[in-house]
Structures are given as structure tokens and as C-alpha cells.
PDB file of N, CA and C in Angstrom:
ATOM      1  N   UNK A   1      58.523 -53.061  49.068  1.00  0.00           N
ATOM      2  CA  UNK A   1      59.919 -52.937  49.399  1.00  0.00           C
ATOM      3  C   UNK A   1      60.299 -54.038  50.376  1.00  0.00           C
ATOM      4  N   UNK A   2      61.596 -54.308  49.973  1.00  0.00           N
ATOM      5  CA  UNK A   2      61.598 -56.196  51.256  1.00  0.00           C
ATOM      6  C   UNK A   2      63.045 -55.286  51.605  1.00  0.00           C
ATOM      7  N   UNK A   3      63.205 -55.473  52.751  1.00  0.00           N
ATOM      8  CA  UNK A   3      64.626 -54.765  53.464  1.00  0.00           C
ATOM      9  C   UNK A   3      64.735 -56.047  54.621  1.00  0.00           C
ATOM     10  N   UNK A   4      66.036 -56.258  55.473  1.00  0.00           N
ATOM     11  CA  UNK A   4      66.148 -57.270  55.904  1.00  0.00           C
ATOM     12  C   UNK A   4      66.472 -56.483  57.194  1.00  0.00           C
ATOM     13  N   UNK A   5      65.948 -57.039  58.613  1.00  0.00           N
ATOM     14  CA  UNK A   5      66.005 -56.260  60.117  1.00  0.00           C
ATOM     15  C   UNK A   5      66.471 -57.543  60.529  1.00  0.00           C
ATOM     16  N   UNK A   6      67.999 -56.874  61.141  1.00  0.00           N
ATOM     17  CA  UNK A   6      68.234 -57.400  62.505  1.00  0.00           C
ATOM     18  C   UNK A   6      68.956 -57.338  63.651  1.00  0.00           C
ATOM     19  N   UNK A   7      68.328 -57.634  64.492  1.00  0.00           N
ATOM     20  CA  UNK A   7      68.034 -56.703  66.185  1.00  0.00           C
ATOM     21  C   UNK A   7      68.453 -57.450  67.153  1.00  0.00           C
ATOM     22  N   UNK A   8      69.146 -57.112  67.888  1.00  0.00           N
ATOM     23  CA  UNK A   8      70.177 -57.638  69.295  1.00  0.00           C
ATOM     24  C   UNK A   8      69.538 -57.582  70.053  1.00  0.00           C
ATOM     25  N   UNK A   9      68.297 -56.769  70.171  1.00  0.00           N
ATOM     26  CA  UNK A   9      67.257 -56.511  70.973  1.00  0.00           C
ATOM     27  C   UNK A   9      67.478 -55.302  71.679  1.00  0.00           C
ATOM     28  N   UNK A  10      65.978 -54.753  72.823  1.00  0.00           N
ATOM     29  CA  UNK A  10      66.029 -53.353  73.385  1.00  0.00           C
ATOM     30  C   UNK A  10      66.740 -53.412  74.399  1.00  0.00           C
ATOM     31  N   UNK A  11      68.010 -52.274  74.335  1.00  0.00           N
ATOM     32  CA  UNK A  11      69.254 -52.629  75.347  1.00  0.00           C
ATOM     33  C   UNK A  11      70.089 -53.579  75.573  1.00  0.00           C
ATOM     34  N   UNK A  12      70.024 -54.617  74.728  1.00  0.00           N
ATOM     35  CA  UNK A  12      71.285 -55.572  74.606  1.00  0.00           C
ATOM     36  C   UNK A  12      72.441 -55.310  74.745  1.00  0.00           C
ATOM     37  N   UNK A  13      73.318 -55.914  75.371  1.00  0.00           N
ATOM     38  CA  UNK A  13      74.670 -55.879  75.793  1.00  0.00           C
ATOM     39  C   UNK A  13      75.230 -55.427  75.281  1.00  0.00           C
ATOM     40  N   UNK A  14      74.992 -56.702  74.166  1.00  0.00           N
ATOM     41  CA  UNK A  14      76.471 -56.733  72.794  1.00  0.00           C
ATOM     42  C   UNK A  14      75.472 -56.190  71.616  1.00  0.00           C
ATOM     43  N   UNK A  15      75.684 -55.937  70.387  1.00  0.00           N
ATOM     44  CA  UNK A  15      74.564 -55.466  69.188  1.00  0.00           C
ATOM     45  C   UNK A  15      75.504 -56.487  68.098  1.00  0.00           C
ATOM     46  N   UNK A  16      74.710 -56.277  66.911  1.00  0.00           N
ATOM     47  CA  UNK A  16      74.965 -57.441  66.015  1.00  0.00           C
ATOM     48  C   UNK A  16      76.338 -56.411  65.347  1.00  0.00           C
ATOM     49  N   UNK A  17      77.211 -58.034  65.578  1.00  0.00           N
ATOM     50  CA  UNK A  17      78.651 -57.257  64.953  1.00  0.00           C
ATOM     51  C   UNK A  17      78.505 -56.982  63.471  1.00  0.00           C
ATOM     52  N   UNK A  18      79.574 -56.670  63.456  1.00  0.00           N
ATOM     53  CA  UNK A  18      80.271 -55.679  61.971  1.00  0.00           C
ATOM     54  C   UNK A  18      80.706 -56.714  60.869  1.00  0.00           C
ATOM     55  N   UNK A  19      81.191 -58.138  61.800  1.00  0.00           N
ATOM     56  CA  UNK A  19      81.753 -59.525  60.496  1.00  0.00           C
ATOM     57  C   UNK A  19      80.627 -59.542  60.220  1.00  0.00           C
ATOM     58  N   UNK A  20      79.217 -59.652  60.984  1.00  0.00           N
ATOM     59  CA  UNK A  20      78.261 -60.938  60.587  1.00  0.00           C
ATOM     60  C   UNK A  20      77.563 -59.210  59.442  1.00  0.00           C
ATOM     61  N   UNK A  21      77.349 -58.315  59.873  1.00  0.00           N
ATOM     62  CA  UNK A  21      76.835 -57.607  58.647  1.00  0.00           C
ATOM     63  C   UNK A  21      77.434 -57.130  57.429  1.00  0.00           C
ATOM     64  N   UNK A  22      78.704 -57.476  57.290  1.00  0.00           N
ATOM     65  CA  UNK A  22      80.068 -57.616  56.448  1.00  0.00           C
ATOM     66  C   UNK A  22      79.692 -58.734  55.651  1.00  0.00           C
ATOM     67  N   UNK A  23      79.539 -59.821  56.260  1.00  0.00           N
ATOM     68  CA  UNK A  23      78.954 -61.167  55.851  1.00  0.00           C
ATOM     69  C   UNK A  23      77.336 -61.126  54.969  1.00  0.00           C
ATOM     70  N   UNK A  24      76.665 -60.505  55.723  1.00  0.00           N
ATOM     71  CA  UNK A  24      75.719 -60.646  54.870  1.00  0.00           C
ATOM     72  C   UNK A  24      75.424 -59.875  53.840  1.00  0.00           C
ATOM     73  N   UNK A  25      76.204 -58.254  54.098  1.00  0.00           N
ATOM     74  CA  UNK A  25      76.213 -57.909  53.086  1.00  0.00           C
ATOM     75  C   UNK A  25      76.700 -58.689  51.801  1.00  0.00           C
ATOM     76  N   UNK A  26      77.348 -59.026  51.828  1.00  0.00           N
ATOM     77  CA  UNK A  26      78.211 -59.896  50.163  1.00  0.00           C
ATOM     78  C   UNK A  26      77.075 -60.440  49.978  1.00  0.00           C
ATOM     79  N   UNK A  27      76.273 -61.031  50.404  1.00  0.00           N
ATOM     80  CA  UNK A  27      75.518 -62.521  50.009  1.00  0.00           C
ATOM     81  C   UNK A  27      74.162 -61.928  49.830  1.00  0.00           C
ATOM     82  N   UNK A  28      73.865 -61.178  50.586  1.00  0.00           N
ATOM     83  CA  UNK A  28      72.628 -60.281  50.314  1.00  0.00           C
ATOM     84  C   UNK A  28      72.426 -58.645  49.900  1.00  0.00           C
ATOM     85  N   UNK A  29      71.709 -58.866  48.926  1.00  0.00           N
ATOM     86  CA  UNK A  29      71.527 -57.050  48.310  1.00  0.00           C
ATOM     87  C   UNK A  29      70.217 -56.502  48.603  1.00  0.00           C
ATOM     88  N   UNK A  30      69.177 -57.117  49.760  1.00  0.00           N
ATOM     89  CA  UNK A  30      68.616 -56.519  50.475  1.00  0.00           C
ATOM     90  C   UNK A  30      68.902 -54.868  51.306  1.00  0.00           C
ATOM     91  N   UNK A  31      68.219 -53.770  51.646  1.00  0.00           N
ATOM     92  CA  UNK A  31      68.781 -52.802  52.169  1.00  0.00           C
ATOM     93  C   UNK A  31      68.887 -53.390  53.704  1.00  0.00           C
ATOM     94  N   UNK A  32      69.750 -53.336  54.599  1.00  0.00           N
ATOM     95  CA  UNK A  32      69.501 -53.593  55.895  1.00  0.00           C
ATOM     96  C   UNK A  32      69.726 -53.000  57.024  1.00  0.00           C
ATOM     97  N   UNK A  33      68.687 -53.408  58.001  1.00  0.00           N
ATOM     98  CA  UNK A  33      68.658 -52.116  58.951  1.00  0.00           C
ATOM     99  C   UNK A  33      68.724 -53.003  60.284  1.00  0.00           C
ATOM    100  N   UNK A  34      69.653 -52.541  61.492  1.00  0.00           N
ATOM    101  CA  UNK A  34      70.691 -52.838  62.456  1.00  0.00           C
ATOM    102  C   UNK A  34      70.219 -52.122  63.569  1.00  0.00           C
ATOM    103  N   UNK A  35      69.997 -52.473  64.498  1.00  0.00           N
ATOM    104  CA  UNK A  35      69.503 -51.957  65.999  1.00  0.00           C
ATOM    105  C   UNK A  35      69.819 -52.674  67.055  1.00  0.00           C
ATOM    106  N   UNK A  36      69.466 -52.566  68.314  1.00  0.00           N
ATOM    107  CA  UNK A  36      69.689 -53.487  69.587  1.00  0.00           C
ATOM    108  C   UNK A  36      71.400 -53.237  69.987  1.00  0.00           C
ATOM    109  N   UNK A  37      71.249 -52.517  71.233  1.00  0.00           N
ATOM    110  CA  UNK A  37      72.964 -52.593  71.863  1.00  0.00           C
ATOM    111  C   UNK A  37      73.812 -51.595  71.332  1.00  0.00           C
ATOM    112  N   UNK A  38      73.410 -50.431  70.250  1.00  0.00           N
ATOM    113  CA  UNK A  38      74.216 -49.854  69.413  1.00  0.00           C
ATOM    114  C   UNK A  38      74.293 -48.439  70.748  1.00  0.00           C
ATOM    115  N   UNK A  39      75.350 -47.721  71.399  1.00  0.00           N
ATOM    116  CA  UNK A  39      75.185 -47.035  72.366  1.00  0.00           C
ATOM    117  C   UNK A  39      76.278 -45.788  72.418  1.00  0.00           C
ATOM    118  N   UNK A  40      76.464 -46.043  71.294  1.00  0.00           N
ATOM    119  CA  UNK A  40      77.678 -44.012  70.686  1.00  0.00           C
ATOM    120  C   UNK A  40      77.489 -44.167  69.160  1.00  0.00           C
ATOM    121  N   UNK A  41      77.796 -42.797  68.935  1.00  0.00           N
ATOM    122  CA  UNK A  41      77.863 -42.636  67.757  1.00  0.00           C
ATOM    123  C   UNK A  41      79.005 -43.645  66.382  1.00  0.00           C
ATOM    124  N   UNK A  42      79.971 -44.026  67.199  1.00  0.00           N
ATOM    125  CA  UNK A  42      81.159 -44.248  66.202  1.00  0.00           C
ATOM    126  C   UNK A  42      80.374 -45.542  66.049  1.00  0.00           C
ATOM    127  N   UNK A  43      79.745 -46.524  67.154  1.00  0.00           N
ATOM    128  CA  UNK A  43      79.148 -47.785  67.024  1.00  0.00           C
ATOM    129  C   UNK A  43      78.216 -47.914  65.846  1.00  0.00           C
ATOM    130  N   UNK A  44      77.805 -46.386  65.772  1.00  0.00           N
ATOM    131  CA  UNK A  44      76.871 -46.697  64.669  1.00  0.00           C
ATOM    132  C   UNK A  44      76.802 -46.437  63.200  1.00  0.00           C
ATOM    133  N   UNK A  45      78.191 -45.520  63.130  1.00  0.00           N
ATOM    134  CA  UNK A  45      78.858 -45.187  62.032  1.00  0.00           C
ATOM    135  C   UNK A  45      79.674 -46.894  61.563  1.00  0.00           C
ATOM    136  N   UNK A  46      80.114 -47.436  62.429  1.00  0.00           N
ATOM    137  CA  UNK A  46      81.024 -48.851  62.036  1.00  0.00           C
ATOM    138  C   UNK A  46      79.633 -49.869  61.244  1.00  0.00           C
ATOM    139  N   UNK A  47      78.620 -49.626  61.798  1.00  0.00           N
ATOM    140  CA  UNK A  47      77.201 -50.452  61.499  1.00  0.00           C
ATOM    141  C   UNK A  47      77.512 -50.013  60.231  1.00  0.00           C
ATOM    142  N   UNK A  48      77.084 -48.548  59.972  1.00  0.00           N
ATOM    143  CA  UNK A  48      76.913 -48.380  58.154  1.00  0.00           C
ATOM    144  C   UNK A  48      77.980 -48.473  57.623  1.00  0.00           C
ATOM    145  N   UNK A  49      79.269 -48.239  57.913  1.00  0.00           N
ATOM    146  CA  UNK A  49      80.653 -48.831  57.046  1.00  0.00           C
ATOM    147  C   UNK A  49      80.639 -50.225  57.094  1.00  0.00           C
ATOM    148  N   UNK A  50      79.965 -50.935  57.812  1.00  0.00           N
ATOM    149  CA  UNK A  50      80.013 -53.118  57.477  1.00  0.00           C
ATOM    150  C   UNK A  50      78.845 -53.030  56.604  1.00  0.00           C
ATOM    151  N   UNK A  51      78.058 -52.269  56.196  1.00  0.00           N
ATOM    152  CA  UNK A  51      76.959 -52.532  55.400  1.00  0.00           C
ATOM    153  C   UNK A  51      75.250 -52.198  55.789  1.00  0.00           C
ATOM    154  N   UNK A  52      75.522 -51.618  57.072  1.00  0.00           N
ATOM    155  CA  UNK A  52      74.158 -51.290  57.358  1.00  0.00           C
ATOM    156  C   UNK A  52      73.329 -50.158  56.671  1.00  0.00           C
ATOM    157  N   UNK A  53      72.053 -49.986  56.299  1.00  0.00           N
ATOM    158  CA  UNK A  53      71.147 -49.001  55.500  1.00  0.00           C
ATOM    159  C   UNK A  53      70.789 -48.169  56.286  1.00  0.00           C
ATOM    160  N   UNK A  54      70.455 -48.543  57.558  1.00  0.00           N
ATOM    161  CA  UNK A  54      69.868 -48.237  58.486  1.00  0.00           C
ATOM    162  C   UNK A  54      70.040 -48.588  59.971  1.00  0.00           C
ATOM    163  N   UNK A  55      70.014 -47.432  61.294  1.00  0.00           N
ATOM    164  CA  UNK A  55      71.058 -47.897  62.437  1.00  0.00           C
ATOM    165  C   UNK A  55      69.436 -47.704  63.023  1.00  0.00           C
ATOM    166  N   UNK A  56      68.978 -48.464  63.900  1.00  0.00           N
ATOM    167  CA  UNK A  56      67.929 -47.904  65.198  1.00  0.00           C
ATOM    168  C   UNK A  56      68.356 -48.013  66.423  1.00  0.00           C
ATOM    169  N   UNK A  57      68.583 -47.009  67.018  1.00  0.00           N
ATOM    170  CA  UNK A  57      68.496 -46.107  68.469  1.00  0.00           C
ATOM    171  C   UNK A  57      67.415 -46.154  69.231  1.00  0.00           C
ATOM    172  N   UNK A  58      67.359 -46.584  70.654  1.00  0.00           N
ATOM    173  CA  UNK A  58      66.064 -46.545  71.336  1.00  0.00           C
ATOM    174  C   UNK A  58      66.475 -46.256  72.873  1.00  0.00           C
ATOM    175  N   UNK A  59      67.002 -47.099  73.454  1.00  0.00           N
ATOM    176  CA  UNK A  59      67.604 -46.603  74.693  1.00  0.00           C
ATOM    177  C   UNK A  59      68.952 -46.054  75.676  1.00  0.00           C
ATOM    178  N   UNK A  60      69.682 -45.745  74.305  1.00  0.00           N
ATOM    179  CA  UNK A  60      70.613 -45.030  74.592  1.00  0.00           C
ATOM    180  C   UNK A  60      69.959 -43.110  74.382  1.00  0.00           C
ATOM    181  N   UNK A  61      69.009 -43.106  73.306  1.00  0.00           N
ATOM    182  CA  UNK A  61      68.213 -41.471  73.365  1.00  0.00           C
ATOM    183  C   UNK A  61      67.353 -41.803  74.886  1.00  0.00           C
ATOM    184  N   UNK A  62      66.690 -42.737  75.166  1.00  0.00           N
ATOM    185  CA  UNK A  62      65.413 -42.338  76.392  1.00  0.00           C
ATOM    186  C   UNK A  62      66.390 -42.229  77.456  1.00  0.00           C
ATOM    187  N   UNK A  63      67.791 -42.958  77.448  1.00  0.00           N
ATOM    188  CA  UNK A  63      68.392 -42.736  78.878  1.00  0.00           C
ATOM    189  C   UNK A  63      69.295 -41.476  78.581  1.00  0.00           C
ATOM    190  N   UNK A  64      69.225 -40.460  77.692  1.00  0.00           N
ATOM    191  CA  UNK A  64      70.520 -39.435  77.449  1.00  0.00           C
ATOM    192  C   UNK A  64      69.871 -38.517  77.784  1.00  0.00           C
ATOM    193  N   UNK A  65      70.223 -37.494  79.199  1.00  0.00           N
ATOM    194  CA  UNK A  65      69.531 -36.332  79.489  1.00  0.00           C
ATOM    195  C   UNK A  65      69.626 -35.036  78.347  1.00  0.00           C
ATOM    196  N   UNK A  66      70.287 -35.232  77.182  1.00  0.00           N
ATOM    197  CA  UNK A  66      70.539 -34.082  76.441  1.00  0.00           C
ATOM    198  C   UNK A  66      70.409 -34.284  74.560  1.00  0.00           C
ATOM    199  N   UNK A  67      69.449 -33.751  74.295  1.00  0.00           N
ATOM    200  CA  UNK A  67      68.967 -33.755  72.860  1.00  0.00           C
ATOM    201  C   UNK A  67      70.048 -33.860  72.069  1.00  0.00           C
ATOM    202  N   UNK A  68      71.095 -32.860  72.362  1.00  0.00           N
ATOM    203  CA  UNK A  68      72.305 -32.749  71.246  1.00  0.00           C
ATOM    204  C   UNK A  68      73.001 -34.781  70.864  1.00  0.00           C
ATOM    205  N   UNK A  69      72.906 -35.729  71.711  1.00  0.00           N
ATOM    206  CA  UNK A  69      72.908 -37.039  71.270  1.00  0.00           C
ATOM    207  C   UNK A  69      72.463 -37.369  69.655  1.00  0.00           C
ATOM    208  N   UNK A  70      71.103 -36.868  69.331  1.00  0.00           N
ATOM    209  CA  UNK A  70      70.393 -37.465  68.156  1.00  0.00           C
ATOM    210  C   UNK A  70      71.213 -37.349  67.041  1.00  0.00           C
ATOM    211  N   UNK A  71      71.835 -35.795  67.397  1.00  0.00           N
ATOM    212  CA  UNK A  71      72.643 -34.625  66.117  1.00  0.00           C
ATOM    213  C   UNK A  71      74.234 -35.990  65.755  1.00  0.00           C
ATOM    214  N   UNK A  72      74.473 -36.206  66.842  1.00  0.00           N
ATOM    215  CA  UNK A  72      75.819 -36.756  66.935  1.00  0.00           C
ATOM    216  C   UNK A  72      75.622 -37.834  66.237  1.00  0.00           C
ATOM    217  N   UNK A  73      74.298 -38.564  66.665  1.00  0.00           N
ATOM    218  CA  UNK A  73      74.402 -39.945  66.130  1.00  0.00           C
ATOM    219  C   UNK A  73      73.751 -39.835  64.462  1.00  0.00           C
ATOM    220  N   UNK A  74      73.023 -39.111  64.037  1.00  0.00           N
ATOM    221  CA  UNK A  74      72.911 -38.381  62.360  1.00  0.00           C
ATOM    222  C   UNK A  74      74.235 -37.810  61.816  1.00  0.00           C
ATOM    223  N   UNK A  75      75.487 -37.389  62.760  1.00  0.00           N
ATOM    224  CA  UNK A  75      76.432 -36.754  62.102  1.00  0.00           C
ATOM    225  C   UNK A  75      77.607 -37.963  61.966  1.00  0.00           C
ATOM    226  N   UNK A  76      77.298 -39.162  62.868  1.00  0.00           N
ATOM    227  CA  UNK A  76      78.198 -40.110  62.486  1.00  0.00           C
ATOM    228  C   UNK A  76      77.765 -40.939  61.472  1.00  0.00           C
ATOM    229  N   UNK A  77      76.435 -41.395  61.536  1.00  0.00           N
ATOM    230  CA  UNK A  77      75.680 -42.348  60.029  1.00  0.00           C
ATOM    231  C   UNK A  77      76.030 -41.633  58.930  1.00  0.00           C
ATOM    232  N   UNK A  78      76.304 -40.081  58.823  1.00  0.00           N
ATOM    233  CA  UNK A  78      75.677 -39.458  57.494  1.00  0.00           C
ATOM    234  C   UNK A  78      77.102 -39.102  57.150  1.00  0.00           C
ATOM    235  N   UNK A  79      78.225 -39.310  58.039  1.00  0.00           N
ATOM    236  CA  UNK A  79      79.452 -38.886  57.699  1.00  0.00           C
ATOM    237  C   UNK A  79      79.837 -39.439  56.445  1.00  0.00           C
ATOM    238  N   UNK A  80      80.640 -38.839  55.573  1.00  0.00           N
ATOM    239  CA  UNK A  80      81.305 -39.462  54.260  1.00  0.00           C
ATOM    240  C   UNK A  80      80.519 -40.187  53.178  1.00  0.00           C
ATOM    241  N   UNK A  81      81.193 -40.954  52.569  1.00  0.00           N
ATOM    242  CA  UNK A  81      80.327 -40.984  51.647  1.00  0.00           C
ATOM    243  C   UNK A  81      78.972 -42.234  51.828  1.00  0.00           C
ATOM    244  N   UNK A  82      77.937 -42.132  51.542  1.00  0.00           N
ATOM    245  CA  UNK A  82      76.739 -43.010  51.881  1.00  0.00           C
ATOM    246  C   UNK A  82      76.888 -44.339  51.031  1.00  0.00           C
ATOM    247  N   UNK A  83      76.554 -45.230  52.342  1.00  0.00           N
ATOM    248  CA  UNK A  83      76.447 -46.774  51.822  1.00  0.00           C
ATOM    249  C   UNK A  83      75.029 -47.152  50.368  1.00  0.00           C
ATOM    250  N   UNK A  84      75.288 -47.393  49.501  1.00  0.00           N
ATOM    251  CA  UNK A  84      74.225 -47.756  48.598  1.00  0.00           C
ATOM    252  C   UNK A  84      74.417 -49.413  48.385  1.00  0.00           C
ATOM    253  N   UNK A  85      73.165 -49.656  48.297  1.00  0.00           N
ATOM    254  CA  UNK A  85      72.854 -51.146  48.168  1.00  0.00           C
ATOM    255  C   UNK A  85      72.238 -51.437  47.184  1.00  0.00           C
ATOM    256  N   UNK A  86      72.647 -52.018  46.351  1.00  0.00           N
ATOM    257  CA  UNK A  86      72.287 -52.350  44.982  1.00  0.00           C
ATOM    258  C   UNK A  86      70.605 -53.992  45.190  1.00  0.00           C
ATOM    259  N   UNK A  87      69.769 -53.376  44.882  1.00  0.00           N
ATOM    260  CA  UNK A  87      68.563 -54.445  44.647  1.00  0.00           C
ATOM    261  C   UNK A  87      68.752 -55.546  43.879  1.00  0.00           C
TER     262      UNK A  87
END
């Protein structure tokens, strides 16, 4: 399986915008998966509406004193209808 990662890095400021994965979606039919800087839920719902497959979360869960976070950020990716990426 070849999927394409790319990462703003752990805790980055800014996370990789929405043009440039808008952008690559058209040009690439790789599945792709988006992390670094992503820090609420809607941020990561906008990731999979520009084309993302996949959102990774890392230090916005280790710094959130309260589990119910994970639910929020699964209930914004999984909202409506799911992004499919054609191989």
C-alpha cells in the first residue's frame, strides 16, 4: 500500500493548509494522511473536506486533561459523508 504523509511536525504552529492538500489532492490519487499543528476538532474535519484520508493527533490529546477530546475529534473526521480516494 503507498499512501502519501505529510507533517508540520510535533506541535507546530501552523499545520499543513487546506490549498496545498486541495492541491495535491487533484494531482495525486494516493490516500493521504495530515498531522503536525492540527489542535480542534473542526481543524481536522477541514483536513478531510481538502482531501485528507487520514488526520494524526499527538499533542493536543497528551496536553487535554479530559478523554472526551478523542470522541470529538472521531465525531468531526467521521462527520458526513467520507472522503474516498480513488487509486
Amino acid at each position: 500500500m503507498k499512501l502519501l504523509y505529510l507533517d508540520a511536525g510535533s506541535g507546530a504552529r501552523d499545520s499543513v493548509s487546506e490549498d496545498m492538500l486541495r492541491t495535491i489532492a487533484q494531482r495525486c490519487k494516493l490516500p493521504m494522511i495530515v498531522g503536525g499543528g492540527i489542535r480542534t476538532p473542526e481543524e481536522a474535519r477541514k483536513k478531510v473536506e481538502a482531501g485528507a484520508s487520514f488526520v494524526v493527533t499527538g499533542t493536543v490529546i497528551e496536553e487535554n486533561n479530559h478523554h472526551s477530546i478523542i470522541k470529538e475529534f472521531a465525531q468531526a473526521v467521521h462527520a458526513g459523508p467520507a472522503v474516498q480516494r480513488k487509486s
